[in-house]
Protein backbone atom coordinates (compact mmCIF):
# COMPACT_ATOMS: atom_id res chain seq x y z
CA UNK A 1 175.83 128.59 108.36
CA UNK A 2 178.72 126.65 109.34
CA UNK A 3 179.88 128.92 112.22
CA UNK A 4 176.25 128.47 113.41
CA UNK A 5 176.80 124.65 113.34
CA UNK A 6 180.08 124.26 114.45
CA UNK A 7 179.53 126.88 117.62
CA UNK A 8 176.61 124.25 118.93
CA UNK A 9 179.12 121.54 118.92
CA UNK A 10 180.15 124.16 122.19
CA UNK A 11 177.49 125.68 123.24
CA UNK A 12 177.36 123.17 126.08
CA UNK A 13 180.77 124.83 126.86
CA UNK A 14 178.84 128.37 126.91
CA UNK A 15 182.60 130.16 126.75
CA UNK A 16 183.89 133.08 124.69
CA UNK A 17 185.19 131.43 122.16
CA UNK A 18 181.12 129.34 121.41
CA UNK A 19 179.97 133.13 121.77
CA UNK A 20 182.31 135.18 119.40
CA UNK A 21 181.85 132.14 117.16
CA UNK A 22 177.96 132.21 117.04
CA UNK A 23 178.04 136.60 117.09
CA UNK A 24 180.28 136.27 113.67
CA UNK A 25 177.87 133.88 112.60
CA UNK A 26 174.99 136.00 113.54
CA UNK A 27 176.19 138.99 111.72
CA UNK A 28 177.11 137.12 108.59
CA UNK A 29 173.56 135.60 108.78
CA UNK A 30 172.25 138.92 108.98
CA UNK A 31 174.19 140.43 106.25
CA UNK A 32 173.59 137.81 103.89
CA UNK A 33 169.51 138.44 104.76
CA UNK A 34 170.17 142.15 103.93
CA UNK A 35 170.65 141.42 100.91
CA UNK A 36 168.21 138.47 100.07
CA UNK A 37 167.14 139.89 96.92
CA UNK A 38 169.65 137.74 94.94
CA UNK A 39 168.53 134.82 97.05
CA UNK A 40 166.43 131.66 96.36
CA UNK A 41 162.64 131.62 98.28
CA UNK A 42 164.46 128.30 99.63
CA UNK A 43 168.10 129.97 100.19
CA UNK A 44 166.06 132.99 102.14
CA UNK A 45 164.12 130.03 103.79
CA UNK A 46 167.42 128.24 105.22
CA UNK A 47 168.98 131.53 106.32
CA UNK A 48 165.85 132.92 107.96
CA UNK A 49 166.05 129.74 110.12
CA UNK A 50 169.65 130.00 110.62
CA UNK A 51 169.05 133.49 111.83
CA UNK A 52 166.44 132.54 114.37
CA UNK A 53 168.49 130.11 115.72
CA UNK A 54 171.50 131.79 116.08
CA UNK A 55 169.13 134.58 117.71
CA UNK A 56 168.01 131.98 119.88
CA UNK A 57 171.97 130.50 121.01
CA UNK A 58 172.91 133.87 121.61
CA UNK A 59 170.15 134.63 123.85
CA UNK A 60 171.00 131.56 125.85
CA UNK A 61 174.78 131.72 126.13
CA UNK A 62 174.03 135.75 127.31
CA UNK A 63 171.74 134.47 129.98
CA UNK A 64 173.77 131.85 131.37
CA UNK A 65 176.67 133.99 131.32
CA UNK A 66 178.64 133.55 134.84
CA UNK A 67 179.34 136.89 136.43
CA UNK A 68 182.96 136.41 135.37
CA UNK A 69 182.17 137.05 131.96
CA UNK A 70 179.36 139.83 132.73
CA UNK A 71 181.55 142.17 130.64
CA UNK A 72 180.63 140.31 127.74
CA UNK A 73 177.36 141.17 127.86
């Protein structure tokens, strides 16, 4: 959750480094969902929303991507 927070401090920025940041984020998010049976209703809760938003970030930064960076996509 904190590489979800700290990449929106950039996301403004929409570079490489605010995207790599927010895709490891992502896929820890993910991970940790994966396996949510260990988890807390409120835990699974906070990184459902996480997930979402990090879904939601990474759809941005993709589609204001300039065409310089179209290789990241």
């Amino acid at each position: 959750l904190f590489q979800v927070d700290y990449s929106n401090t950039y996301k403004t920025a929409k570079t490489q480094s605010c995207i790599h940041l927010l895709s490891e984020a992502h896929l820890l998010v993910r991970a940790a969902l994966m396996d949510a049976n260990n988890l807390e209703p409120g835990e699974k809760a906070e990184l459902l929303e996480a997930f979402k938003e990090s879904c939601g970030h990474l759809g941005d930064c993709y589609s204001r991507l300039d065409t310089q960076y179209s290789h990241l996509a």
